[in-house]
N, C-alpha and C. Protein backbone atom coordinates (compact mmCIF):
# COMPACT_ATOMS: atom_id res chain seq x y z
N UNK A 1 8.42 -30.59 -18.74
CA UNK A 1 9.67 -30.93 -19.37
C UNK A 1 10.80 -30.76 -18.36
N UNK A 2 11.63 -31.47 -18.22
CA UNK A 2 12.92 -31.42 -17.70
C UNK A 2 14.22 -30.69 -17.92
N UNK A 3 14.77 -30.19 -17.25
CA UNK A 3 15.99 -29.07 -17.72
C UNK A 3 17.12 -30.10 -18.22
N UNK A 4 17.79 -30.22 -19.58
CA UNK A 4 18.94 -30.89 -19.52
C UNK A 4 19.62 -30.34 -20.46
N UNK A 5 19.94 -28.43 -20.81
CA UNK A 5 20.33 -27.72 -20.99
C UNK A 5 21.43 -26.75 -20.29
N UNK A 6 22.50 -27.04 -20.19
CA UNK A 6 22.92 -26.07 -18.81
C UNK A 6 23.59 -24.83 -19.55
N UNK A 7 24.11 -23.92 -18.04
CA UNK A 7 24.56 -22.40 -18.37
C UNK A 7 25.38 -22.25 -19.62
N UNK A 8 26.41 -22.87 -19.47
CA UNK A 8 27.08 -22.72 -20.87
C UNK A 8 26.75 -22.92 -22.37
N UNK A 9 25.86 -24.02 -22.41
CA UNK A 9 24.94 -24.58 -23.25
C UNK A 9 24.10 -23.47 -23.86
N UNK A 10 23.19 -23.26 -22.65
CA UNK A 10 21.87 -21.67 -22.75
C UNK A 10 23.06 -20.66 -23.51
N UNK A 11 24.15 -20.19 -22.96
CA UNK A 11 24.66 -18.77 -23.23
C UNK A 11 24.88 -19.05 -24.60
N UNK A 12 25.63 -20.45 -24.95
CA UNK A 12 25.68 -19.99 -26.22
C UNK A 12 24.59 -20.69 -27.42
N UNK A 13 23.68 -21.17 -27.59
CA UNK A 13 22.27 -21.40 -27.99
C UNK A 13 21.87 -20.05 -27.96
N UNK A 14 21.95 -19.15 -26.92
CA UNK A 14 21.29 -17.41 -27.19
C UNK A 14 21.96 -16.81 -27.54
N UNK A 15 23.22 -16.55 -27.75
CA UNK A 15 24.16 -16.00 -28.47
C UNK A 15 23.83 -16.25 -30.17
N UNK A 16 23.77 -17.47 -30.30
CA UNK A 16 24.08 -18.00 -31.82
C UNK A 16 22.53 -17.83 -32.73
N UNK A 17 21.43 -17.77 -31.65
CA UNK A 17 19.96 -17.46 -31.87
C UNK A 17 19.77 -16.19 -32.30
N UNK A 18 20.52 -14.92 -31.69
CA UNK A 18 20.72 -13.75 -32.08
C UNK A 18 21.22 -13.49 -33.31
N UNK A 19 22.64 -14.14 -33.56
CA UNK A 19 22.86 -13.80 -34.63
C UNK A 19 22.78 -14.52 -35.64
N UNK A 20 21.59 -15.85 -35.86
CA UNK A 20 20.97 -16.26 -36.94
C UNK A 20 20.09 -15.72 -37.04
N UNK A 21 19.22 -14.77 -36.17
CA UNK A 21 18.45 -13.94 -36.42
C UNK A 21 18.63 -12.75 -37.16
N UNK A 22 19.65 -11.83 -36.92
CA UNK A 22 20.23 -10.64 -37.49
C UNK A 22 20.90 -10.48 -38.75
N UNK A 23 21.73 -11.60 -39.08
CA UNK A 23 22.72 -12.05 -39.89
C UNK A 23 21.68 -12.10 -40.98
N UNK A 24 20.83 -11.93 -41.70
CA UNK A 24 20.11 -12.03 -43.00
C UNK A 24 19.50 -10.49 -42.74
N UNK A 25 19.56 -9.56 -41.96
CA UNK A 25 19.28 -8.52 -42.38
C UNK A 25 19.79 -7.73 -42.09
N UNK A 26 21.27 -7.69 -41.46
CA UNK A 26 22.12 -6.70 -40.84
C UNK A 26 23.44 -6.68 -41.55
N UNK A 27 23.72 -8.54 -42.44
CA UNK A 27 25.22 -8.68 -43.15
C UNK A 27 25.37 -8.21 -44.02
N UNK A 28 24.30 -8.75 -44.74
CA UNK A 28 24.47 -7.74 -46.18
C UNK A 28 24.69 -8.77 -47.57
N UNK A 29 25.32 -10.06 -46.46
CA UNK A 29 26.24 -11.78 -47.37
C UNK A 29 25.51 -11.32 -48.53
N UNK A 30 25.89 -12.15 -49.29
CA UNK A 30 25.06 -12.50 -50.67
C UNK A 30 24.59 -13.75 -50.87
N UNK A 31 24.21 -14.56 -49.54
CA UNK A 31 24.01 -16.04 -49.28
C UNK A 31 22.59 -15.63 -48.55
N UNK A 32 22.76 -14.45 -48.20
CA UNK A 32 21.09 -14.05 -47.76
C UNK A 32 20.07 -13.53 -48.80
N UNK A 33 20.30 -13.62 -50.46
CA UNK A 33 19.41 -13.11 -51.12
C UNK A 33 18.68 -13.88 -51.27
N UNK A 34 19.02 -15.43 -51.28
CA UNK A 34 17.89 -16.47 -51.51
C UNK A 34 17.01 -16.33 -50.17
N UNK A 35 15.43 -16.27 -50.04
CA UNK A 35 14.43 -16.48 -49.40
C UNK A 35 14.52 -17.62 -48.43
N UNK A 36 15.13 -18.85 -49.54
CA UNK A 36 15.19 -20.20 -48.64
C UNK A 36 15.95 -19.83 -47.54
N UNK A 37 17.11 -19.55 -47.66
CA UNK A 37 18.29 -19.53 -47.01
C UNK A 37 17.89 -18.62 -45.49
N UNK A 38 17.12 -17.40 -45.43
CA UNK A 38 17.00 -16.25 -44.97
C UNK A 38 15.49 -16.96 -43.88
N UNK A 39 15.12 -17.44 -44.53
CA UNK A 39 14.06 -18.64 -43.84
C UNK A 39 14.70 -19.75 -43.07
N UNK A 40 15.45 -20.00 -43.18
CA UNK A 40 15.97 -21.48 -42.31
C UNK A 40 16.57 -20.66 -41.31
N UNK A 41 17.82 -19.58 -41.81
CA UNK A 41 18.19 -18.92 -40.63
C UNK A 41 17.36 -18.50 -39.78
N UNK A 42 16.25 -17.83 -39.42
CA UNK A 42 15.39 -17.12 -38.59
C UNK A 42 14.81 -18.57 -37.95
N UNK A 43 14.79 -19.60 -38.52
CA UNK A 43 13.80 -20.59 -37.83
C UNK A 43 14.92 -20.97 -37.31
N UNK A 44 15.89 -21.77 -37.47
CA UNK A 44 16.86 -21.84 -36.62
C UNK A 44 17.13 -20.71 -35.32
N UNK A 45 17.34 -19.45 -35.88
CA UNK A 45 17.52 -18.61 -34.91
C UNK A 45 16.71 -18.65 -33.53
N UNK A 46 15.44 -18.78 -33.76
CA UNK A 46 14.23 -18.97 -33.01
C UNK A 46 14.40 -20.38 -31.97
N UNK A 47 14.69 -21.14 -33.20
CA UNK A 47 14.46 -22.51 -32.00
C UNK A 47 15.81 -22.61 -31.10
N UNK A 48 16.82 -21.85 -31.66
CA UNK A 48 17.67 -21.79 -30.69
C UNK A 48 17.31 -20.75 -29.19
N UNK A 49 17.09 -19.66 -29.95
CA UNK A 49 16.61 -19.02 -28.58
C UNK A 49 15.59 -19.60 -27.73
N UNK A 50 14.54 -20.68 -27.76
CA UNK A 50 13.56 -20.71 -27.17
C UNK A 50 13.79 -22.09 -26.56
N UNK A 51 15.12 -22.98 -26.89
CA UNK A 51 15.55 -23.59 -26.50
C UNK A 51 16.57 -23.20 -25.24
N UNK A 52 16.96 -21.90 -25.18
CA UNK A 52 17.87 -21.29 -24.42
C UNK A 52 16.99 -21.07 -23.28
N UNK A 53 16.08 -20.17 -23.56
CA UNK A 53 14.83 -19.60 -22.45
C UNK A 53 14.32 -20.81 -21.59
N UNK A 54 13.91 -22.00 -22.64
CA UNK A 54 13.09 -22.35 -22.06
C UNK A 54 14.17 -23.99 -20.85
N UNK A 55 15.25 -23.85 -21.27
CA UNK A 55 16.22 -24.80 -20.83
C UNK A 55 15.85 -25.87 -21.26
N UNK A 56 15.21 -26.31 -22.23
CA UNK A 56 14.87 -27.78 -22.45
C UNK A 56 15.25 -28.04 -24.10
N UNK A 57 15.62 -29.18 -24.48
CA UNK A 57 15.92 -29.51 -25.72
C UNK A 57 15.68 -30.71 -26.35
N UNK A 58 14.49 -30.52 -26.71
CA UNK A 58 13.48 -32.12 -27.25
C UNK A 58 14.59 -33.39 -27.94
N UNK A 59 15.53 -32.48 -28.96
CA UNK A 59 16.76 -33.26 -29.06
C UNK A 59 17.64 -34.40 -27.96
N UNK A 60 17.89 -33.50 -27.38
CA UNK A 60 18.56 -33.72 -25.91
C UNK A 60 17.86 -34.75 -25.71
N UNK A 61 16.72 -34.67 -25.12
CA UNK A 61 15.89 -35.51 -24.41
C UNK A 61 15.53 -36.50 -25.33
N UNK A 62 15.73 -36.48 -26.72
CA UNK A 62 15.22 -38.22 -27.61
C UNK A 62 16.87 -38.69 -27.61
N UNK A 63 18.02 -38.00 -27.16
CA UNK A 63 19.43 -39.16 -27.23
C UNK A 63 20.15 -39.10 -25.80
N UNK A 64 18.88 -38.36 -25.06
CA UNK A 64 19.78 -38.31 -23.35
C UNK A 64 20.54 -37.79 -22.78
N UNK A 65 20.95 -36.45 -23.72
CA UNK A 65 22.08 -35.88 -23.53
C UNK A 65 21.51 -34.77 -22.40
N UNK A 66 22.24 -34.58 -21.58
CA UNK A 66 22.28 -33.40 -20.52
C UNK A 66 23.68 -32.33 -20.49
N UNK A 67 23.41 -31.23 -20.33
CA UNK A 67 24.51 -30.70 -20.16
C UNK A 67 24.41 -29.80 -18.49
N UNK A 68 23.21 -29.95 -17.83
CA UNK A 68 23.37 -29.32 -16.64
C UNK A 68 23.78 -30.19 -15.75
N UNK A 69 23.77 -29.50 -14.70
CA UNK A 69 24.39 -30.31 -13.44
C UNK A 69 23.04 -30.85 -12.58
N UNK A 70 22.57 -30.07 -12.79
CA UNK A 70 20.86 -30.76 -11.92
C UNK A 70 20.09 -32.02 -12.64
């Protein structure tokens, strides 16, 4: 796969991965009692982080978008 993720991009994709991760068991909301809800966040959370790690974004790459410089 090809990198077309860049630094600013990664920092905040892992930033926002963290706290869709945390945010259903650290807020307290009352938008986290539904299961559904508490489920999409963590999967979101995830594909953001592993989109961060891994610099690549299958998205990206089906509309061409790049955000690095390489």
């Amino acid at each position: 796969m090809t990198t077309n993720v860049g630094n600013i991009d990664r920092v905040f994709r892992f930033v926002l991965g963290v706290v869709l991760l945390a945010a259903p068991f650290v807020s307290g909301m009352a938008l986290f009692n539904s299961t559904i809800v508490t489920a999409i966040a963590v999967i979101a959370g995830v594909v953001m982080l592993v989109t961060s790690l891994a610099r690549t974004c299958p998205l990206y790459s089906i509309f061409g978008i790049k955000t690095c410089k390489a």
